[in-house]
N, C-alpha and C. Protein backbone atom coordinates (compact mmCIF):
# COMPACT_ATOMS: atom_id res chain seq x y z
N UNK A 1 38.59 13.84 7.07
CA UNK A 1 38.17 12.43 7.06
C UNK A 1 36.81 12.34 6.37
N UNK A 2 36.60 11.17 5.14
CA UNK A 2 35.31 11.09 4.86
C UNK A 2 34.45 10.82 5.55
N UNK A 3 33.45 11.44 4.94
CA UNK A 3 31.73 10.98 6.39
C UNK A 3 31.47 9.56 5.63
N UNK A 4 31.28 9.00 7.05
CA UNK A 4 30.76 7.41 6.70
C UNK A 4 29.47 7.45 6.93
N UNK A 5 28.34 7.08 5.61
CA UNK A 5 27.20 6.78 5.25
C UNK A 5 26.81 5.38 5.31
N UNK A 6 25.45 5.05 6.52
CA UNK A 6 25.38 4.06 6.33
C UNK A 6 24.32 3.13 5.08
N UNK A 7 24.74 2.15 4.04
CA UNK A 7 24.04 2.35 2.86
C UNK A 7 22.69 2.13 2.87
N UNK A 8 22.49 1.50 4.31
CA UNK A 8 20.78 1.00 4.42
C UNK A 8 20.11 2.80 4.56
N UNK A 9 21.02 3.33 5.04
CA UNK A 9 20.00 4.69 5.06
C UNK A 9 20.19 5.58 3.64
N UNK A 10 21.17 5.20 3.05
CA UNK A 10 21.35 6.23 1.67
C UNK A 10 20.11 5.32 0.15
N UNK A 11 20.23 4.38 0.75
CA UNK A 11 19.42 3.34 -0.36
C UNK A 11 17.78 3.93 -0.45
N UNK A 12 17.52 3.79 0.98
CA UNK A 12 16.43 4.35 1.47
C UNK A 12 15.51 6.10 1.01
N UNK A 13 17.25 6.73 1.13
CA UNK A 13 16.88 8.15 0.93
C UNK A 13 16.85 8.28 -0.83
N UNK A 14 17.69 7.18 -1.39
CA UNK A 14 17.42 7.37 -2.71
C UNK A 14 16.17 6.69 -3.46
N UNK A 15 15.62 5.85 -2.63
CA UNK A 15 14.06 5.82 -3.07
C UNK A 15 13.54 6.50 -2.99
N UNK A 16 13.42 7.27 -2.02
CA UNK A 16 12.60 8.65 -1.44
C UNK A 16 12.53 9.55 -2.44
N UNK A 17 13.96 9.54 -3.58
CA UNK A 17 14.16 10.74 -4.23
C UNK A 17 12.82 9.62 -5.37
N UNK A 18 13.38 8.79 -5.66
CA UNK A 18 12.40 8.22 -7.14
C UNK A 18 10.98 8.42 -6.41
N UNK A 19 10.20 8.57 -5.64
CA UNK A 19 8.83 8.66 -5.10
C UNK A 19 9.09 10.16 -5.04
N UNK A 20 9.85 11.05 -5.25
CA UNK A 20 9.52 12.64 -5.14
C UNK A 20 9.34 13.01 -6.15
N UNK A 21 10.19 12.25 -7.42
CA UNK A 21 10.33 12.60 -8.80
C UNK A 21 8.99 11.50 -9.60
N UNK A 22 8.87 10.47 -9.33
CA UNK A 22 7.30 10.27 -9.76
C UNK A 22 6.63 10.98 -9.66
N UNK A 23 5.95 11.19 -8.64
CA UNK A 23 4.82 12.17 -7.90
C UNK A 23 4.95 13.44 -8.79
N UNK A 24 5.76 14.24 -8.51
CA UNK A 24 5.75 15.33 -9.33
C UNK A 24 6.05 15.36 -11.15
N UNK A 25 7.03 14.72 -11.38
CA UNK A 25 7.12 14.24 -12.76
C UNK A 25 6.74 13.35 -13.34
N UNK A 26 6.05 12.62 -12.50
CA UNK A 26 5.65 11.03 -13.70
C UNK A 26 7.23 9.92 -13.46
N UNK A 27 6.85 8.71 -13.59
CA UNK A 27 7.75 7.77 -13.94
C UNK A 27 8.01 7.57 -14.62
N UNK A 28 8.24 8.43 -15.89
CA UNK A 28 8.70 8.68 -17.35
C UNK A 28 10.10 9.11 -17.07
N UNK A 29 9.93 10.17 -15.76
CA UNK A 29 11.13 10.82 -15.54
C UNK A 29 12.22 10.72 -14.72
N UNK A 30 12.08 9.41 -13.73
CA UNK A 30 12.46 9.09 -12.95
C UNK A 30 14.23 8.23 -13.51
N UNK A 31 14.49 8.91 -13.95
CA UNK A 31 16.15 8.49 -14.82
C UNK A 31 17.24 8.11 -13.78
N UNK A 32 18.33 7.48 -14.14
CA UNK A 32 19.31 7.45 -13.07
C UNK A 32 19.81 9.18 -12.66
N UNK A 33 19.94 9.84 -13.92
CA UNK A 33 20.46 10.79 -13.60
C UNK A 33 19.77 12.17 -12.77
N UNK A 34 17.73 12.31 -13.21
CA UNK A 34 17.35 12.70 -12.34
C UNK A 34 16.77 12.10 -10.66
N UNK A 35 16.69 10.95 -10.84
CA UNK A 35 17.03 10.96 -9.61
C UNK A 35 18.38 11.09 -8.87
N UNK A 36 19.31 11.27 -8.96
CA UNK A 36 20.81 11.27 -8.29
C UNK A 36 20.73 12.93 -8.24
N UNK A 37 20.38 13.52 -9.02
CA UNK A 37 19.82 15.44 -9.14
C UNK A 37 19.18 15.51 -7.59
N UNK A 38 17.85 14.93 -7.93
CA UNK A 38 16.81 14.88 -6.47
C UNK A 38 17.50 14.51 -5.33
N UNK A 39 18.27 13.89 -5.51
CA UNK A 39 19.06 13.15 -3.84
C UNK A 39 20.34 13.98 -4.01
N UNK A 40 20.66 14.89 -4.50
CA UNK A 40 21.90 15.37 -4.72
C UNK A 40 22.96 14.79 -4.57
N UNK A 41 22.78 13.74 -5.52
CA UNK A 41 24.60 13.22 -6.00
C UNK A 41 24.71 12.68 -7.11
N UNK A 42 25.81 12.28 -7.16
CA UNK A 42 26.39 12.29 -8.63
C UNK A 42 25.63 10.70 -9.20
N UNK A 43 25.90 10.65 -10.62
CA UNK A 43 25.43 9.37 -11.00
C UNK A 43 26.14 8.07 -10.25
N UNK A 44 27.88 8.69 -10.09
CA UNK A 44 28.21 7.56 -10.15
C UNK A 44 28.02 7.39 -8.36
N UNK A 45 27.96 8.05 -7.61
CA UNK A 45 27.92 7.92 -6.34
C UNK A 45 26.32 6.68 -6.32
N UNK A 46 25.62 7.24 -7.07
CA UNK A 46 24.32 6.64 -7.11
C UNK A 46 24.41 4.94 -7.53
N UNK A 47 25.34 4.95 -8.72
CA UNK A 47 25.61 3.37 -9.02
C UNK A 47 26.18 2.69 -7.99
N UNK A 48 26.55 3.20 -6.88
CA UNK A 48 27.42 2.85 -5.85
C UNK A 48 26.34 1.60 -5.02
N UNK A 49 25.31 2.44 -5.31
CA UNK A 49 24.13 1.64 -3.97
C UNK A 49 22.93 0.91 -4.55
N UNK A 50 23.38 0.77 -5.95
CA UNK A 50 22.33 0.56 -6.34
C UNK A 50 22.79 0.26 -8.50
N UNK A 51 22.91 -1.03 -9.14
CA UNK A 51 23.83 -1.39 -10.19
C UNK A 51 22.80 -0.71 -11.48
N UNK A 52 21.74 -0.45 -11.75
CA UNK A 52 20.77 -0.47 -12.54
C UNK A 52 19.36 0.84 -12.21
N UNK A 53 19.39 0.90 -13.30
CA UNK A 53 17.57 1.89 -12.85
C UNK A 53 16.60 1.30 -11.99
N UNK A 54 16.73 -0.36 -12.99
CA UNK A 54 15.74 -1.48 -12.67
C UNK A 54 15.92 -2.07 -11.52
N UNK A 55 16.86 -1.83 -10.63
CA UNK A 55 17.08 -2.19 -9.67
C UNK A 55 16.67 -1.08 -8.27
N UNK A 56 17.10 0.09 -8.77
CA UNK A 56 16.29 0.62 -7.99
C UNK A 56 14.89 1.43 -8.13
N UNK A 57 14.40 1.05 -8.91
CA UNK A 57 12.91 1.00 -9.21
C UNK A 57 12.35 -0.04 -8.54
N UNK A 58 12.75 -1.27 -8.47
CA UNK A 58 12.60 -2.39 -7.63
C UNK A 58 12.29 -2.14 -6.07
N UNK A 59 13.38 -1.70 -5.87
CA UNK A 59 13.79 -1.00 -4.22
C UNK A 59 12.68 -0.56 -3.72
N UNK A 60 12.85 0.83 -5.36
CA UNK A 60 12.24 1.87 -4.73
C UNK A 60 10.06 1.43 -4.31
N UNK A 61 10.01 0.38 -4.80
CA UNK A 61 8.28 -0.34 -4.91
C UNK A 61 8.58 -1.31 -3.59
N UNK A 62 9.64 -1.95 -3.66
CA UNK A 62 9.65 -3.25 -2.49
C UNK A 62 9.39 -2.48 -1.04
N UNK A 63 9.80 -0.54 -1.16
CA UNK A 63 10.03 0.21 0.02
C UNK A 63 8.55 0.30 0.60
N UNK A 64 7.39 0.55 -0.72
CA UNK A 64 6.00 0.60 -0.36
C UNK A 64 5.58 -0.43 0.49
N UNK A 65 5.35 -1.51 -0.24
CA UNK A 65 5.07 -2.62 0.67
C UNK A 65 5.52 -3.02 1.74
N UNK A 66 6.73 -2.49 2.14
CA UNK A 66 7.64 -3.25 3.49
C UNK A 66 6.84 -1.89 4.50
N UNK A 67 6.30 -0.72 4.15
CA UNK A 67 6.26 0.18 4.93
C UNK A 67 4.88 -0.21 5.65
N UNK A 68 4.37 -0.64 4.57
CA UNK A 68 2.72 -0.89 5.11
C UNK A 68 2.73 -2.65 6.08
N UNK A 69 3.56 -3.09 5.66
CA UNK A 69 3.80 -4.69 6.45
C UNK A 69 3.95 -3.74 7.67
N UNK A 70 4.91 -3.17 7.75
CA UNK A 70 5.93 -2.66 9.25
C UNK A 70 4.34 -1.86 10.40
N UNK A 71 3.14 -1.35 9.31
CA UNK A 71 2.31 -0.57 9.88
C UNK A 71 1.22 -1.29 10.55
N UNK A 72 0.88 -2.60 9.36
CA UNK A 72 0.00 -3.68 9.79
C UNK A 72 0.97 -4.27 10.90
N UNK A 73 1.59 -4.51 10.59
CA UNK A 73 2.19 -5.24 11.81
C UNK A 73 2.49 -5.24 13.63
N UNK A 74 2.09 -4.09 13.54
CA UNK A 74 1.35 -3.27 15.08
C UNK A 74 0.43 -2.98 15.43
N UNK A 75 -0.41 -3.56 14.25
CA UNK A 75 -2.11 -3.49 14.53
C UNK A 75 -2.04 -4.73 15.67
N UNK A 76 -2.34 -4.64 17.28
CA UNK A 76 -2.93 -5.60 17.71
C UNK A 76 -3.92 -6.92 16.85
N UNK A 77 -3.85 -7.67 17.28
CA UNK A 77 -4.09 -9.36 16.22
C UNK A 77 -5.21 -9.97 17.49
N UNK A 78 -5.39 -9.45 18.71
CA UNK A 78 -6.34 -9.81 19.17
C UNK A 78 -7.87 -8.93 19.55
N UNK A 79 -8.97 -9.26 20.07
CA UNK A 79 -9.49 -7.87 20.32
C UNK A 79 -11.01 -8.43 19.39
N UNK A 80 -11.90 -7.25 19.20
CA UNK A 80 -12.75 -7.08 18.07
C UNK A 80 -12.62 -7.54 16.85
N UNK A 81 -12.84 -8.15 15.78
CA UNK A 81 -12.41 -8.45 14.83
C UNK A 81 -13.04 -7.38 13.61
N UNK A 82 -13.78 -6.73 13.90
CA UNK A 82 -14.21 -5.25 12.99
C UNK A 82 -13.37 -4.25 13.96
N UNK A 83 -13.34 -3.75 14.70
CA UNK A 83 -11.97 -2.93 15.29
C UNK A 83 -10.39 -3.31 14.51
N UNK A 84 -10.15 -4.52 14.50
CA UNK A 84 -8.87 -4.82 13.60
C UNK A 84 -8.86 -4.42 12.07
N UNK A 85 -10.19 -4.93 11.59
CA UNK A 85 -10.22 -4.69 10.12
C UNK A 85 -10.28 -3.20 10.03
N UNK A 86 -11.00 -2.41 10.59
CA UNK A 86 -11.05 -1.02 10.33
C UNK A 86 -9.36 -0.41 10.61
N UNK A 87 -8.61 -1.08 11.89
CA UNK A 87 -7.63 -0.32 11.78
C UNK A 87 -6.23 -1.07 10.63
N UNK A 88 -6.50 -2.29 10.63
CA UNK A 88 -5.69 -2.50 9.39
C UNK A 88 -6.03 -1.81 7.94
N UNK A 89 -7.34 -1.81 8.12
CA UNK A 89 -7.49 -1.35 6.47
C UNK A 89 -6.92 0.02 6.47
N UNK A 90 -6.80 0.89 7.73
CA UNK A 90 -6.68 2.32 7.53
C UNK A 90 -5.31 2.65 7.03
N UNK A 91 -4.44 1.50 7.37
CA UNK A 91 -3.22 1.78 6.97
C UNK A 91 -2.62 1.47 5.21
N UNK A 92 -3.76 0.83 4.74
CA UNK A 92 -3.73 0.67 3.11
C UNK A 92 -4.34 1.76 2.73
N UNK A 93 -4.67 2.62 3.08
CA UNK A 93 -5.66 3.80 2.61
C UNK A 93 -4.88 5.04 2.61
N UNK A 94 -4.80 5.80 1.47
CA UNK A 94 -3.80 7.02 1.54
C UNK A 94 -4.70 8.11 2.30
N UNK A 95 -4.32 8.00 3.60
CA UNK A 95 -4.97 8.76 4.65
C UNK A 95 -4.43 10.26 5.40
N UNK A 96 -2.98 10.05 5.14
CA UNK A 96 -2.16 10.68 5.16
C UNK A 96 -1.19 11.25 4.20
N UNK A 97 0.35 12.14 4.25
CA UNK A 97 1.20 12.70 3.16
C UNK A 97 1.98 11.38 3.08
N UNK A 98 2.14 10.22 4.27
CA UNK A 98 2.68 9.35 3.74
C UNK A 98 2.04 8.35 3.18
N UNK A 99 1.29 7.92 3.79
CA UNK A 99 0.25 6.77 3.07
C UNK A 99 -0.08 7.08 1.66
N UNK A 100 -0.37 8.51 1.37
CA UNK A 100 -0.95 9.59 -0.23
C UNK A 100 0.82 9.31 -0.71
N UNK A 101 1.67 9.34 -0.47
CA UNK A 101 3.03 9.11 -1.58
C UNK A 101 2.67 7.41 -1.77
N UNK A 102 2.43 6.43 -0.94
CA UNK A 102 2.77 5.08 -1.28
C UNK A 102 1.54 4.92 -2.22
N UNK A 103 0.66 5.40 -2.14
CA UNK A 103 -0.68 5.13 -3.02
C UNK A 103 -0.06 5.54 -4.29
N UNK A 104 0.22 6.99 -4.76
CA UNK A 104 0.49 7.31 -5.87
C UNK A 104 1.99 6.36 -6.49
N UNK A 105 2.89 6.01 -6.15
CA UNK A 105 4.00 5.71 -6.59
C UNK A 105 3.35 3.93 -7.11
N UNK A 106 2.72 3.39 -6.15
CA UNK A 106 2.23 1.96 -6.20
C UNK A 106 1.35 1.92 -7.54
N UNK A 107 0.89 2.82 -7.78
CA UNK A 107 -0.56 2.94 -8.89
C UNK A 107 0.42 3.60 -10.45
N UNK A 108 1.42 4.13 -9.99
CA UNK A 108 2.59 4.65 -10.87
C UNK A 108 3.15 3.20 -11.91
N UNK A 109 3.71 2.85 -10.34
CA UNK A 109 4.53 1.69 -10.71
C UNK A 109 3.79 0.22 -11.46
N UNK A 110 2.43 0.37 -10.82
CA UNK A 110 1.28 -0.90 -11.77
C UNK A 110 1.30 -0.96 -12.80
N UNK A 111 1.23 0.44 -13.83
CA UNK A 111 1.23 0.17 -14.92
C UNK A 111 2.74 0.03 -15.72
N UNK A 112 3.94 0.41 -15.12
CA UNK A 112 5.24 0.05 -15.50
C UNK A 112 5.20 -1.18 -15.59
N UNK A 113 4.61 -2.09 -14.58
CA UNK A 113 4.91 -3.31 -14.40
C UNK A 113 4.33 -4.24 -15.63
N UNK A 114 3.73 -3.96 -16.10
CA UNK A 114 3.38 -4.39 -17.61
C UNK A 114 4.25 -4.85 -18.28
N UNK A 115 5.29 -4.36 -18.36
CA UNK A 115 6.57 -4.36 -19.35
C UNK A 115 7.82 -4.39 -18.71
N UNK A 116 8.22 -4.53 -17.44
CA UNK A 116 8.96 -4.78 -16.78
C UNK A 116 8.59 -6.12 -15.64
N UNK A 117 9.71 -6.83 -16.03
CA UNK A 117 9.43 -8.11 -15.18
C UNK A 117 9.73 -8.28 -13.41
N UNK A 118 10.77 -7.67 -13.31
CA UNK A 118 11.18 -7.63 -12.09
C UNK A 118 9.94 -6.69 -11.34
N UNK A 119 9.64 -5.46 -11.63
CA UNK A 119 7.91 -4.87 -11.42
C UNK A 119 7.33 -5.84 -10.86
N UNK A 120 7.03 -7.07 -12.30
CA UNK A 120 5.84 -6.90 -12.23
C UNK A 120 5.74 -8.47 -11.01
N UNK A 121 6.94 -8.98 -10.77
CA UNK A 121 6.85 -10.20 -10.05
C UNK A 121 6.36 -9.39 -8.54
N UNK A 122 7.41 -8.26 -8.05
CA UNK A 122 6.88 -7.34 -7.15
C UNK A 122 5.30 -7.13 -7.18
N UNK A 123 4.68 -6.71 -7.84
CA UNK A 123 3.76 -6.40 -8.23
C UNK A 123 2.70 -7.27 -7.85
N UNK A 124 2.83 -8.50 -8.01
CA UNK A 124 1.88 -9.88 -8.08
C UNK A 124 2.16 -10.07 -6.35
N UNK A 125 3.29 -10.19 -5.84
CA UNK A 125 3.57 -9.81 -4.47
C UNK A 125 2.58 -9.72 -3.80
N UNK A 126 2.76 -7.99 -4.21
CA UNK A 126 2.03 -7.48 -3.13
C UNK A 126 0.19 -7.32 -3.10
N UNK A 127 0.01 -8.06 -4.58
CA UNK A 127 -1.44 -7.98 -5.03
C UNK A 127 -2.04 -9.40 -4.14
N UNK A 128 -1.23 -10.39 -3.87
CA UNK A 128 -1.24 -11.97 -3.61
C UNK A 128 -1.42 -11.73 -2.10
N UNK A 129 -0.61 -10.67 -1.59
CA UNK A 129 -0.59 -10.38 -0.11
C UNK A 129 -1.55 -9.62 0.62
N UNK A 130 -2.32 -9.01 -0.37
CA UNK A 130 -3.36 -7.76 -0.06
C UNK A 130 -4.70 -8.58 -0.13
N UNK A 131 -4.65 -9.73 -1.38
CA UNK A 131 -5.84 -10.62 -1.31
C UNK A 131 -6.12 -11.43 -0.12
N UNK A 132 -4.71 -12.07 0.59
CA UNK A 132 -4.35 -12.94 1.80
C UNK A 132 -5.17 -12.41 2.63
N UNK A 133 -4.94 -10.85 2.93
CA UNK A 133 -4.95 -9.85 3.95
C UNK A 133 -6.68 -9.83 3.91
N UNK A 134 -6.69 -9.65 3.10
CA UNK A 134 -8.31 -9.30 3.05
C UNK A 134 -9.21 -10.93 3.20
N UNK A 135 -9.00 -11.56 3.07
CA UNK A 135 -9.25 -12.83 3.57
C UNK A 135 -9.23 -13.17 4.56
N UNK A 136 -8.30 -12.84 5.36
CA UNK A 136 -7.79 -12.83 6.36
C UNK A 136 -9.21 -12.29 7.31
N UNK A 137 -8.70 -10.92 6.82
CA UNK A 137 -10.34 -9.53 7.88
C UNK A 137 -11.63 -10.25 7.42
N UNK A 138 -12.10 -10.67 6.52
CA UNK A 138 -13.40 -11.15 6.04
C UNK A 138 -13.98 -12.22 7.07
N UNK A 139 -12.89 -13.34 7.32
CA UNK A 139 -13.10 -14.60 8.10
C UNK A 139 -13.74 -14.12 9.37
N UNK A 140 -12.85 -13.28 10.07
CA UNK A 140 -13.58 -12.91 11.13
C UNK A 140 -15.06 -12.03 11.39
N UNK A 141 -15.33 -11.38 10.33
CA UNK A 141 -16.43 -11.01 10.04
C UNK A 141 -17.86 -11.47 9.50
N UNK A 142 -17.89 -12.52 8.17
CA UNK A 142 -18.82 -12.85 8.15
C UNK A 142 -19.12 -14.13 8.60
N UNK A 143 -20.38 -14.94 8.11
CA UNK A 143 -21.02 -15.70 8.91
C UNK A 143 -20.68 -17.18 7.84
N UNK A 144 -21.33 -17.94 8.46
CA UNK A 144 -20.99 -19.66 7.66
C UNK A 144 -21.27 -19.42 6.60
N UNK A 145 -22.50 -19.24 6.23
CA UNK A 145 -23.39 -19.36 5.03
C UNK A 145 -22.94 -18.45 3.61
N UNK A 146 -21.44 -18.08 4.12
CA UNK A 146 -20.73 -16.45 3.06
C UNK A 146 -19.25 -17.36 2.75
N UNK A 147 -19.09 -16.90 1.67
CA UNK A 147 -17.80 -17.38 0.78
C UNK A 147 -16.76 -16.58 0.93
N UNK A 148 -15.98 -16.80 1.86
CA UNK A 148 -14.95 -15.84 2.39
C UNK A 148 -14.00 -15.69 1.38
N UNK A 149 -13.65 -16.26 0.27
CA UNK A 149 -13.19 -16.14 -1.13
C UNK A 149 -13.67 -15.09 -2.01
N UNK A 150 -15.15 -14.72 -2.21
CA UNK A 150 -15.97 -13.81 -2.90
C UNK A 150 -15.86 -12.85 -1.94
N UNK A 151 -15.90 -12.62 -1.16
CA UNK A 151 -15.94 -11.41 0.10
C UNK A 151 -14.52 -10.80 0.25
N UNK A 152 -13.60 -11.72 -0.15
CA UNK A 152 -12.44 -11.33 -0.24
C UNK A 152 -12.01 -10.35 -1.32
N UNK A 153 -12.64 -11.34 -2.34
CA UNK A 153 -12.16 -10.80 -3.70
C UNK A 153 -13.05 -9.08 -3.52
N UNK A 154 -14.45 -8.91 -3.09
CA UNK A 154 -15.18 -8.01 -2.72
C UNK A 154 -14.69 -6.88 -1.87
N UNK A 155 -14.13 -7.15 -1.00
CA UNK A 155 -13.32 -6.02 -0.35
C UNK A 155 -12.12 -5.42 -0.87
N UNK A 156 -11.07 -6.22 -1.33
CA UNK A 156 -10.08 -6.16 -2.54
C UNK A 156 -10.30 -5.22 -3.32
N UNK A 157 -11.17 -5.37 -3.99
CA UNK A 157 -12.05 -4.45 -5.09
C UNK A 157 -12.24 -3.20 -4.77
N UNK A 158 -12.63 -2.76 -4.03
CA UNK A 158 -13.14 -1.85 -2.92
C UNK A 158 -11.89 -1.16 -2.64
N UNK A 159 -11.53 -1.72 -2.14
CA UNK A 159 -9.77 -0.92 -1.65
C UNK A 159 -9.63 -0.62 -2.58
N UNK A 160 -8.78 -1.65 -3.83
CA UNK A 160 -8.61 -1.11 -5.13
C UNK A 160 -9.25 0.65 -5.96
N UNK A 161 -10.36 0.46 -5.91
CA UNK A 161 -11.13 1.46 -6.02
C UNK A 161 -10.80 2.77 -5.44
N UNK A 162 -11.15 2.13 -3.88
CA UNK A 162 -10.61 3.65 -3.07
C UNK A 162 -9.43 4.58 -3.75
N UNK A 163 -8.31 3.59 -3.65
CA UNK A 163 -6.89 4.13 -3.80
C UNK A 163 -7.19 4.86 -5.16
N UNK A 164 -7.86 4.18 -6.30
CA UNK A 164 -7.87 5.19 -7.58
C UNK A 164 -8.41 6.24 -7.17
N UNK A 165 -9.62 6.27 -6.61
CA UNK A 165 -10.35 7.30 -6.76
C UNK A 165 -9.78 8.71 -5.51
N UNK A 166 -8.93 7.77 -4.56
CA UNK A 166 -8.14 8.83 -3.68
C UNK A 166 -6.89 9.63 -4.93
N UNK A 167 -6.23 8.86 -5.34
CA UNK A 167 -5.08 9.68 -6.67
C UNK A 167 -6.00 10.45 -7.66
N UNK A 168 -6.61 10.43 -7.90
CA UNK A 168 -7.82 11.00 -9.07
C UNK A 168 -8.26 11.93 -8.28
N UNK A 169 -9.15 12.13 -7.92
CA UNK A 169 -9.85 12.87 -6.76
C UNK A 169 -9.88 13.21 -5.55
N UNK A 170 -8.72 13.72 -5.18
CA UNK A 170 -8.53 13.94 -3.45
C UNK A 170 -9.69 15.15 -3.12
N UNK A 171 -10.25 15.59 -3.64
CA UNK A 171 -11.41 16.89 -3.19
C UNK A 171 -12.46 15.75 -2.98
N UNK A 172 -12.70 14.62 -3.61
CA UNK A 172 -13.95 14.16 -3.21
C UNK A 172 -13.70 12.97 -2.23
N UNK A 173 -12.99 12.16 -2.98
CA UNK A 173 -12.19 11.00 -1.86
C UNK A 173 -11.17 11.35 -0.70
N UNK A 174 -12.17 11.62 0.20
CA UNK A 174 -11.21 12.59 1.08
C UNK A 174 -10.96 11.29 2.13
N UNK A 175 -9.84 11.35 3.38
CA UNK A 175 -9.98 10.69 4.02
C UNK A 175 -11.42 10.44 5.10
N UNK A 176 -12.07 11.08 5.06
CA UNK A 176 -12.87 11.17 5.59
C UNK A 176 -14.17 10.20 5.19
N UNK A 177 -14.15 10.67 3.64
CA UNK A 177 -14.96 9.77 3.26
C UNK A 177 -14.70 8.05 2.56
N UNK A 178 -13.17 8.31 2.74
CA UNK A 178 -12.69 6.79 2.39
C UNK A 178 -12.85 5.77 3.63
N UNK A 179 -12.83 6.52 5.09
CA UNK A 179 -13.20 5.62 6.25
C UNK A 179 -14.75 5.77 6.28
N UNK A 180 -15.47 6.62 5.87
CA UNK A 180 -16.83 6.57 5.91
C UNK A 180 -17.48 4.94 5.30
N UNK A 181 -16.78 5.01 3.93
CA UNK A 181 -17.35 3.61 3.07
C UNK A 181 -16.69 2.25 3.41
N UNK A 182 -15.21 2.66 3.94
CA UNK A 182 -15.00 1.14 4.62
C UNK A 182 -15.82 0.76 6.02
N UNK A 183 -16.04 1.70 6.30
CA UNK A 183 -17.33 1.69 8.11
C UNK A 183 -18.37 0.78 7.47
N UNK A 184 -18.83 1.77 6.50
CA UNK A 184 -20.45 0.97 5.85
C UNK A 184 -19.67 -0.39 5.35
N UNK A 185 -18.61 -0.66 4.78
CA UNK A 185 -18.66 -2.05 4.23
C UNK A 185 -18.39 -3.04 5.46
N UNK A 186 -18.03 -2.72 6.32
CA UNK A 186 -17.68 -3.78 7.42
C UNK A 186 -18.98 -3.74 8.37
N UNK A 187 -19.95 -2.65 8.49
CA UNK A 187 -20.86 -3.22 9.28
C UNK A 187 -21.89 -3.95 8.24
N UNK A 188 -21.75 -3.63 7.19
CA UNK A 188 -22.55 -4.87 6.39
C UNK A 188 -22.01 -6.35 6.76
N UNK A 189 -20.67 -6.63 6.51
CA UNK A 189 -20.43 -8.21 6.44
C UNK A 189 -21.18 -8.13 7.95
N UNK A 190 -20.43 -7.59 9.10
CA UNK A 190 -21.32 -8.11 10.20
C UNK A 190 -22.11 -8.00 10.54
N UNK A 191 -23.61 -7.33 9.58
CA UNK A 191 -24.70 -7.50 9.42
C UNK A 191 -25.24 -8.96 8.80
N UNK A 192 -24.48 -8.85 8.04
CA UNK A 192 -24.70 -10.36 7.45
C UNK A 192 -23.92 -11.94 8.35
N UNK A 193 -22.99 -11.16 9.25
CA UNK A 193 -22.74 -12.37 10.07
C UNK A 193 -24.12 -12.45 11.10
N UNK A 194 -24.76 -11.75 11.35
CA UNK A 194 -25.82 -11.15 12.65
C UNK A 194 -26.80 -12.20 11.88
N UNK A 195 -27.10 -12.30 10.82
CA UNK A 195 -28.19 -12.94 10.07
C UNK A 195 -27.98 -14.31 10.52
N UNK A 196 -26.74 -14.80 9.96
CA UNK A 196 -26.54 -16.14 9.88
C UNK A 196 -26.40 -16.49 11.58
N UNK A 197 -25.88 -15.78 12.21
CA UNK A 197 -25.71 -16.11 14.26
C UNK A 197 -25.27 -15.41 14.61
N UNK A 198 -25.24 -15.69 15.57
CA UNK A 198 -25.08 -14.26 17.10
C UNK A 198 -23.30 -14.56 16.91
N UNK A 199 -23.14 -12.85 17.09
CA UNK A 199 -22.14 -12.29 17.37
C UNK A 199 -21.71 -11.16 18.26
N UNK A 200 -20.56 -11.02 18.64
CA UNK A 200 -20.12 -10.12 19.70
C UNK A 200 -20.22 -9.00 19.28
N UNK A 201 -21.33 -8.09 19.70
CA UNK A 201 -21.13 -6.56 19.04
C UNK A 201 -20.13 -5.50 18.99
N UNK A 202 -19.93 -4.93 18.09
CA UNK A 202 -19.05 -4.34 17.82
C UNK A 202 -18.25 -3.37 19.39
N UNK A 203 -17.01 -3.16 19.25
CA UNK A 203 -16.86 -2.75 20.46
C UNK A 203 -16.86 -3.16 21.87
N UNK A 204 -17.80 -4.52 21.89
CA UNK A 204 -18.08 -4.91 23.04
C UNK A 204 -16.67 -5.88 23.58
């Protein structure tokens, strides 16, 4: 009797293969046929779950973002509001072997998205959602007299940054020192909320 596969988990495992074969080969190489190699099966088993490259290149980017929603999304929403931002931000930060695959494949896939449309609408996505997000952590942090728009765009930046300089340089951008500089950037805004009025100290 054939084994019954269920496709939400084979779809899944065949992204996995296009984020094994980026990473190590580049997204130059990420073909229908080597990826179906990496997941060991055939092409056509592969067209089965999936009609196009571009389609699951799609997948395989929509998988990043849904992973990190699913991570933010258990960050407690009440509490400290620098306790939240530090632990939401930690989960955008390639801190780990999984967080370090979604960084590299995401920074892969940015510049594909140039020239691919379906990319690049993904793409704007999750750039539109990360700005939200960070808007979001800012509000609660700084004070009246601060443009939670510029502070936004300011932290944004920052992340942005991190993540290059974590794919580029993992000897220097270590996790260690990527929570070091988001620490210093968040007790600044609420240094600067402290200026403008009293606030609940950190922790308290």
């Amino acid at each position: 009797m054939p084994k019954v596969v269920d496709p939400r988990i084979r779809r899944r495992e065949l992204a996995e293969a296009v984020w094994r074969v980026v990473r190590r080969d580049g997204l130059e190489h990420a073909s229908v046929r080597n990826v179906a190699q990496e997941a060991g099966l055939s092409m056509g088993s592969l067209r089965h779950y999936f009609a196009s490259q571009s389609e699951l290149m799609t997948f395989a980017l929509r998988m990043v973002i849904e992973g990190i929603e699913e991570r933010i999304a258990l960050v407690p929403a009440d509490g400290d509001p620098r306790l939240r931002a530090t632990r939401v931000l930690t989960e955008l930060l390639p801190l780990d072997d999984q967080r370090r695959a979604e960084n590299e494949v995401w920074l892969a896939f940015t510049a594909r998205a140039m020239t691919d449309a379906e990319l690049r609408t993904l793409r704007d996505e999750g750039y539109d959602m990360l700005r939200a997000g960070c808007r979001d952590l800012v509000a609660g942090l700084i004070g009246p007299g601060r443009d939670p728009d510029q502070e936004a765009a300011r932290l944004h930046a920052l992340l942005d940054g991190l993540a290059v300089h974590a794919a580029m340089r993992p000897d220097i951008a270590t996790p260690d020192a990527l929570r070091a500089v988001i620490a210093d950037h968040l007790a600044e805004l609420q240094t600067q909320r402290t200026a403008d009025g009293p606030t609940r100290p950190f922790g308290a």
